[in-house]
PDB file of N, CA and C in Angstrom:
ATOM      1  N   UNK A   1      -5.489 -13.759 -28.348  1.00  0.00           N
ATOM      2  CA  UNK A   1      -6.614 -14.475 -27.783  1.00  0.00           C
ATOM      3  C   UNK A   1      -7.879 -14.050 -28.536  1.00  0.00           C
ATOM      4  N   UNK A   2      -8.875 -15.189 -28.889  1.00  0.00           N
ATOM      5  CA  UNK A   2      -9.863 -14.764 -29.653  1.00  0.00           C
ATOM      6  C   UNK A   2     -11.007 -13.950 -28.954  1.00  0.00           C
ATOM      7  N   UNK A   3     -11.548 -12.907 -29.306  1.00  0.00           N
ATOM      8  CA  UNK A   3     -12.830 -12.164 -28.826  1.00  0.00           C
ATOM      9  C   UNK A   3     -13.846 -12.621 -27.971  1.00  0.00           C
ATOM     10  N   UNK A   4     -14.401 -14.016 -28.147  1.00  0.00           N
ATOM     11  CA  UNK A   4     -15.038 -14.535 -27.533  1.00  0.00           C
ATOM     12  C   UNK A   4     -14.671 -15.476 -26.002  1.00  0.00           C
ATOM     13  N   UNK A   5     -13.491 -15.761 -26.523  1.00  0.00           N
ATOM     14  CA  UNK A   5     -12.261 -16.142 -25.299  1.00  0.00           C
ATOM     15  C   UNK A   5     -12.088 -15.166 -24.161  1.00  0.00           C
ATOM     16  N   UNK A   6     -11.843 -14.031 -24.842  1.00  0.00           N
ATOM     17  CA  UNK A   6     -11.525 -13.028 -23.611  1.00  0.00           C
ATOM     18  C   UNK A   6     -12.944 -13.064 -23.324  1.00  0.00           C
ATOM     19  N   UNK A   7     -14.077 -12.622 -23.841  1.00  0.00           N
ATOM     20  CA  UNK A   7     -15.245 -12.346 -22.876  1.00  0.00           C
ATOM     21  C   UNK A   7     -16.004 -13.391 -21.909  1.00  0.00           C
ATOM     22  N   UNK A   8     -15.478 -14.726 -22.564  1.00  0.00           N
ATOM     23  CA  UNK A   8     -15.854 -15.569 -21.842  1.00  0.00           C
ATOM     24  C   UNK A   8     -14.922 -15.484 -20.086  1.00  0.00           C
ATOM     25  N   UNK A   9     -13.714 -15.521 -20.219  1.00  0.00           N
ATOM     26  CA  UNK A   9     -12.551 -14.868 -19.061  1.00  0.00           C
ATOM     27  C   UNK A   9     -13.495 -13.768 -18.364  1.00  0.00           C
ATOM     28  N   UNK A  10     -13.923 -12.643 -19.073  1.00  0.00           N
ATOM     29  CA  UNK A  10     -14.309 -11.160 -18.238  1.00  0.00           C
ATOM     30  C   UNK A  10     -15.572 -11.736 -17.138  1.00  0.00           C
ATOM     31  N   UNK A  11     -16.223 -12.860 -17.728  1.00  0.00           N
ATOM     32  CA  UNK A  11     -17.654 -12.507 -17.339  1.00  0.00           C
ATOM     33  C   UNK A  11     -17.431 -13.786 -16.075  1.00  0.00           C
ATOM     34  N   UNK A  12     -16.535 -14.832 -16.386  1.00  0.00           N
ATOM     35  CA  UNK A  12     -16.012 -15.230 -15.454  1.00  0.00           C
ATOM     36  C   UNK A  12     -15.547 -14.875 -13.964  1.00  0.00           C
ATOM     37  N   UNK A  13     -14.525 -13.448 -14.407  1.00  0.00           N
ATOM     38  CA  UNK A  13     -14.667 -12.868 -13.185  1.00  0.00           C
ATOM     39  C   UNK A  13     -15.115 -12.211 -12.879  1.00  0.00           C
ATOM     40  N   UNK A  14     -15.639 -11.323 -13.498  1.00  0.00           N
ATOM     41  CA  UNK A  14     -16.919 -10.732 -13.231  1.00  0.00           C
ATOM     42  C   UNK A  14     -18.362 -10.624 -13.832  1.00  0.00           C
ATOM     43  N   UNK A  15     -19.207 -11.906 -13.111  1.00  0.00           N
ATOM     44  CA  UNK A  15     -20.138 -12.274 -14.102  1.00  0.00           C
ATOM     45  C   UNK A  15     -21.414 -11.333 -13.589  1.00  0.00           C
ATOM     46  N   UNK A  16     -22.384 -11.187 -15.145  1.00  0.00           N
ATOM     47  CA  UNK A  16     -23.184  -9.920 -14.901  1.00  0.00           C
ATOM     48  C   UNK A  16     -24.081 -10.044 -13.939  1.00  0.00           C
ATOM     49  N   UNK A  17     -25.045  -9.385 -14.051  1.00  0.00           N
ATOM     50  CA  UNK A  17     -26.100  -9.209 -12.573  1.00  0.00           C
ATOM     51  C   UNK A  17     -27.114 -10.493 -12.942  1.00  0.00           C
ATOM     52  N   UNK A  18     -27.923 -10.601 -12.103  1.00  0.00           N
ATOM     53  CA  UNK A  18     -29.032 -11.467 -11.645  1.00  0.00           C
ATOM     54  C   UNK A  18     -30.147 -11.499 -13.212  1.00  0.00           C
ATOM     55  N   UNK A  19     -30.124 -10.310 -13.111  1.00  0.00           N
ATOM     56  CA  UNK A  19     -31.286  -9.723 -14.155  1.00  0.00           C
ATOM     57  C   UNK A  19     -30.855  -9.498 -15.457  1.00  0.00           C
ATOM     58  N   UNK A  20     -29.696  -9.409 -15.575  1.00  0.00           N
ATOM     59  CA  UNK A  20     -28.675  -9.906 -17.289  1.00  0.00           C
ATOM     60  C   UNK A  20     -29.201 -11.297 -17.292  1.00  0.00           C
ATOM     61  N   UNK A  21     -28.503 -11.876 -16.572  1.00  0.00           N
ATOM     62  CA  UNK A  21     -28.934 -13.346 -16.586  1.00  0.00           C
ATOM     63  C   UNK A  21     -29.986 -14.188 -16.673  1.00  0.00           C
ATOM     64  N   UNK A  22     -30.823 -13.311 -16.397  1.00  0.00           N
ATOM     65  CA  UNK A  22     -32.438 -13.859 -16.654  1.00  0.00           C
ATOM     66  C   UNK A  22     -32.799 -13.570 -18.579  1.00  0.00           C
ATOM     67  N   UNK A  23     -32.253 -12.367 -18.275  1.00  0.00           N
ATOM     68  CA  UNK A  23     -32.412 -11.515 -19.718  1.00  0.00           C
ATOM     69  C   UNK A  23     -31.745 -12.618 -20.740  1.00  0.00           C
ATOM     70  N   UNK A  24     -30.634 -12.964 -20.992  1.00  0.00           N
ATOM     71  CA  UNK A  24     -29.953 -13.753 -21.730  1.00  0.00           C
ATOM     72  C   UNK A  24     -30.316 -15.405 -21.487  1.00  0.00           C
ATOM     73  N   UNK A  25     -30.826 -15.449 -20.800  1.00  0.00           N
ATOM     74  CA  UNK A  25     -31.694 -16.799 -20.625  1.00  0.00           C
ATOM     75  C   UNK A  25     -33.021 -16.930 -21.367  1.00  0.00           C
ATOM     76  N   UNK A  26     -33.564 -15.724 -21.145  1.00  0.00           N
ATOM     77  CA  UNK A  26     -35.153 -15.466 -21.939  1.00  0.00           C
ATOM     78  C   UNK A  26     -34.708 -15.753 -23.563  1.00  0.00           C
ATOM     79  N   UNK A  27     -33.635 -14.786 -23.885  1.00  0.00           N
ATOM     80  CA  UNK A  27     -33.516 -14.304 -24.931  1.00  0.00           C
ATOM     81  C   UNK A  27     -32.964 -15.625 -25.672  1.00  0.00           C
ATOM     82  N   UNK A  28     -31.977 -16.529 -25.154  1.00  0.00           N
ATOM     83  CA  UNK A  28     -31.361 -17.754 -25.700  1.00  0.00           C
ATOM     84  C   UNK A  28     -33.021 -18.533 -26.103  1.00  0.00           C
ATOM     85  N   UNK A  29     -33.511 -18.515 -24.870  1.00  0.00           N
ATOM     86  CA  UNK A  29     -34.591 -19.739 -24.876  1.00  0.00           C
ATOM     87  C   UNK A  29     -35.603 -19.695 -25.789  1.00  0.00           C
ATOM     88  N   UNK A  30     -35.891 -17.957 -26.583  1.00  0.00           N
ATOM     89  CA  UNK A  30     -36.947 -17.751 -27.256  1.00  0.00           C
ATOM     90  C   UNK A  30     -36.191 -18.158 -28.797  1.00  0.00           C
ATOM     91  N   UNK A  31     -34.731 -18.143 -28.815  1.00  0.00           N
ATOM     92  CA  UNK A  31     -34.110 -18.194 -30.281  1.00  0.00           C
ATOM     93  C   UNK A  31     -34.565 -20.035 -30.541  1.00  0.00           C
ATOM     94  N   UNK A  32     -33.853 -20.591 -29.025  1.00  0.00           N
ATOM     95  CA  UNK A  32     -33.965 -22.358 -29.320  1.00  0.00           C
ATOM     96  C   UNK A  32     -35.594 -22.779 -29.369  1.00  0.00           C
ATOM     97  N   UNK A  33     -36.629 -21.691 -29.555  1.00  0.00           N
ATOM     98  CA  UNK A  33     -37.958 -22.150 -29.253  1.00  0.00           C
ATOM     99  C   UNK A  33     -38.480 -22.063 -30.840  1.00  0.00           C
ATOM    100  N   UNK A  34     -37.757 -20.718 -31.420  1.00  0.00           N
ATOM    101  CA  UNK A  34     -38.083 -20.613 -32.811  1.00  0.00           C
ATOM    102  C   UNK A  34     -37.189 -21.674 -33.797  1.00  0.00           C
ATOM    103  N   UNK A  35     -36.089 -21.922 -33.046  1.00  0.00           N
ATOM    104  CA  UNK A  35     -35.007 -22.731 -33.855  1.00  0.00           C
ATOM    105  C   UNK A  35     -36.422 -24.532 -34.413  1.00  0.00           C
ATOM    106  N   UNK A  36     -36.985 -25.029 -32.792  1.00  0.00           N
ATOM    107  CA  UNK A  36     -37.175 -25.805 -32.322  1.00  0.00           C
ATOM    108  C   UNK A  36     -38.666 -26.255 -33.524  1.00  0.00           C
ATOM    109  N   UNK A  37     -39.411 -24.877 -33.456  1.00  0.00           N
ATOM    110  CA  UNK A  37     -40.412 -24.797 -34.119  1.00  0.00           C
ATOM    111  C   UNK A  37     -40.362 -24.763 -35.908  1.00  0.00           C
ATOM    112  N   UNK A  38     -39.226 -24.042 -36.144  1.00  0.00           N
ATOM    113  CA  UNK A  38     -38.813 -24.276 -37.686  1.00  0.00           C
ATOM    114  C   UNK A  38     -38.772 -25.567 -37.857  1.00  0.00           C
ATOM    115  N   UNK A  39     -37.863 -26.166 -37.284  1.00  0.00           N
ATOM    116  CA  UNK A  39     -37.219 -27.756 -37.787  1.00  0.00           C
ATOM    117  C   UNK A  39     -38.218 -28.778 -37.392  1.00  0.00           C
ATOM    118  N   UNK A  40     -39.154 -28.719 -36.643  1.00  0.00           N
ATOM    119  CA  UNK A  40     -40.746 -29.566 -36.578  1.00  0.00           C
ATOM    120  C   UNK A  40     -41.270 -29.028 -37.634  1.00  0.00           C
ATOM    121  N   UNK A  41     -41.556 -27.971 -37.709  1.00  0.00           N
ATOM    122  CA  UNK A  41     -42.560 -27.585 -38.744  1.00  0.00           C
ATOM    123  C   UNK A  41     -42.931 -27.265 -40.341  1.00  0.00           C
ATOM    124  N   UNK A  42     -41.541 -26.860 -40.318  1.00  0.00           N
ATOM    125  CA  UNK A  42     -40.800 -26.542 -41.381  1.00  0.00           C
ATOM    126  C   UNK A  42     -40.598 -24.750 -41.735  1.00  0.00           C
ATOM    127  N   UNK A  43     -40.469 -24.301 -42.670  1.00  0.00           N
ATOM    128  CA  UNK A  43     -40.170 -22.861 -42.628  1.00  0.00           C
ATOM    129  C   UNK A  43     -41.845 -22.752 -43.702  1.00  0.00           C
ATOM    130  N   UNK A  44     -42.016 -21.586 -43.119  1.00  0.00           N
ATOM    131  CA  UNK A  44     -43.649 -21.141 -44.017  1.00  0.00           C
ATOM    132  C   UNK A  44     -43.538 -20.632 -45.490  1.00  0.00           C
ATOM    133  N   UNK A  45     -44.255 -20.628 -46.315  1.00  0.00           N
ATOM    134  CA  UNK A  45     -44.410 -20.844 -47.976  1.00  0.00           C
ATOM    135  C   UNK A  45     -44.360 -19.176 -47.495  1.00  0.00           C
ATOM    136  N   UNK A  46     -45.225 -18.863 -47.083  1.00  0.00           N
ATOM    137  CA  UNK A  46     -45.416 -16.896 -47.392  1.00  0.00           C
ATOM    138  C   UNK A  46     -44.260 -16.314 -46.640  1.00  0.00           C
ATOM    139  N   UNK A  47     -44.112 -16.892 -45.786  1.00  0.00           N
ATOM    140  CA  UNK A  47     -42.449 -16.122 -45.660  1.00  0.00           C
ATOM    141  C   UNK A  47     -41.369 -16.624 -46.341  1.00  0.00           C
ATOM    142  N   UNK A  48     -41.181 -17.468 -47.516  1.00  0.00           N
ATOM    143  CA  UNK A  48     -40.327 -17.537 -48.484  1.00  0.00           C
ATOM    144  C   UNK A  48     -40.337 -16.148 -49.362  1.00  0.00           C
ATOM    145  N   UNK A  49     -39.101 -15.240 -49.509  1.00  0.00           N
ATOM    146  CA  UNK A  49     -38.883 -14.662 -50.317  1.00  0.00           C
ATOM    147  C   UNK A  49     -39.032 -15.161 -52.242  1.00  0.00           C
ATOM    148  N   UNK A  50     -39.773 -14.008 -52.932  1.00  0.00           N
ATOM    149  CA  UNK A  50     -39.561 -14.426 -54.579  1.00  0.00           C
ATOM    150  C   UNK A  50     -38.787 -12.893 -55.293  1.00  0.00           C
ATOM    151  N   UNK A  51     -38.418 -13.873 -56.342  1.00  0.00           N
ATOM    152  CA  UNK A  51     -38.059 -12.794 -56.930  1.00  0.00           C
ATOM    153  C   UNK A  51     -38.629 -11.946 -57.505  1.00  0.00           C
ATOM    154  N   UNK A  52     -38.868 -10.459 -57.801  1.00  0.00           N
ATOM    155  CA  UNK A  52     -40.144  -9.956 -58.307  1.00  0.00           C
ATOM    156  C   UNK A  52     -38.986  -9.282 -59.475  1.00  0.00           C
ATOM    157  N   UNK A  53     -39.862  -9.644 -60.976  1.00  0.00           N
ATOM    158  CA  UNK A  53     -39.182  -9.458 -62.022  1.00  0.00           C
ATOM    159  C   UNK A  53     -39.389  -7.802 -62.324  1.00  0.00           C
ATOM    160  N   UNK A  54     -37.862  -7.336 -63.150  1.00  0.00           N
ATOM    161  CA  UNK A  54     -37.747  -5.935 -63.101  1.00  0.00           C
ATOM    162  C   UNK A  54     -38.463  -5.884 -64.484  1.00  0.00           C
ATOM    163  N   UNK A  55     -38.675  -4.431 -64.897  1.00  0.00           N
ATOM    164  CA  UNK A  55     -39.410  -4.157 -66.624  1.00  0.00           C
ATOM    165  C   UNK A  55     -38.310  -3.789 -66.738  1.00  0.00           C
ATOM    166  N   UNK A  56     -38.468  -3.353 -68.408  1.00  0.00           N
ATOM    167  CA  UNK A  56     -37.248  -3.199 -69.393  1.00  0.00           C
ATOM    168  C   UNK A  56     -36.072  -2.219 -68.823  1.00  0.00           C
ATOM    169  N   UNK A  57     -35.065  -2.566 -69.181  1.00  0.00           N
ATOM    170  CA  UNK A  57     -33.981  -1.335 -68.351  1.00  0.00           C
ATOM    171  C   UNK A  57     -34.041  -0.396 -69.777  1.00  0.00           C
ATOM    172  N   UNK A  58     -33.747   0.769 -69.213  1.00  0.00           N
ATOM    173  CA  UNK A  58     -33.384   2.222 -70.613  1.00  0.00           C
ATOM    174  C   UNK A  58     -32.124   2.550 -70.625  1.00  0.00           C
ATOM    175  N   UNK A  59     -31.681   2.462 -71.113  1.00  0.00           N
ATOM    176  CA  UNK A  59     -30.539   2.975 -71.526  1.00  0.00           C
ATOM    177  C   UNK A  59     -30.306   4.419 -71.473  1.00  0.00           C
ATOM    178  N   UNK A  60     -29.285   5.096 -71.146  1.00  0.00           N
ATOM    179  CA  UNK A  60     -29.214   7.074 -70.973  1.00  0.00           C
ATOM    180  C   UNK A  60     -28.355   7.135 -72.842  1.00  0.00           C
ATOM    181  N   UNK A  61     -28.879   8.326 -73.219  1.00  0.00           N
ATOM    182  CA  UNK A  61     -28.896   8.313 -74.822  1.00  0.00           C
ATOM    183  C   UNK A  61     -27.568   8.382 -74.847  1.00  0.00           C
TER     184      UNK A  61
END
């Protein structure tokens, strides 16, 4: 049975407290808020990674 299968089963029967549940609600809702805001907005120029070029490599004699 796959990993996520069984935990989905565990929490089934015993599903977590009140305040997990708020917690994992916050936490889902802030990912689909940034998800939500990328794909309107697009992703920002300064938080694009560049490559920063290396100087000459040396060689050991």
């Amino acid at each position: 049975m796959p990993p996520f299968l069984m935990r989905m089963y565990l929490w089934l029967r015993h599903p977590p407290s009140r305040n997990q549940q708020i917690a994992i609600a916050v936490v889902c809702g802030i990912g689909i808020a940034f998800a939500a805001i990328e794909w309107l907005v697009g992703w920002p120029e300064w938080l694009t990674p560049e490559r920063v070029p290396r100087g000459p490599r040396l060689s050991a004699p």
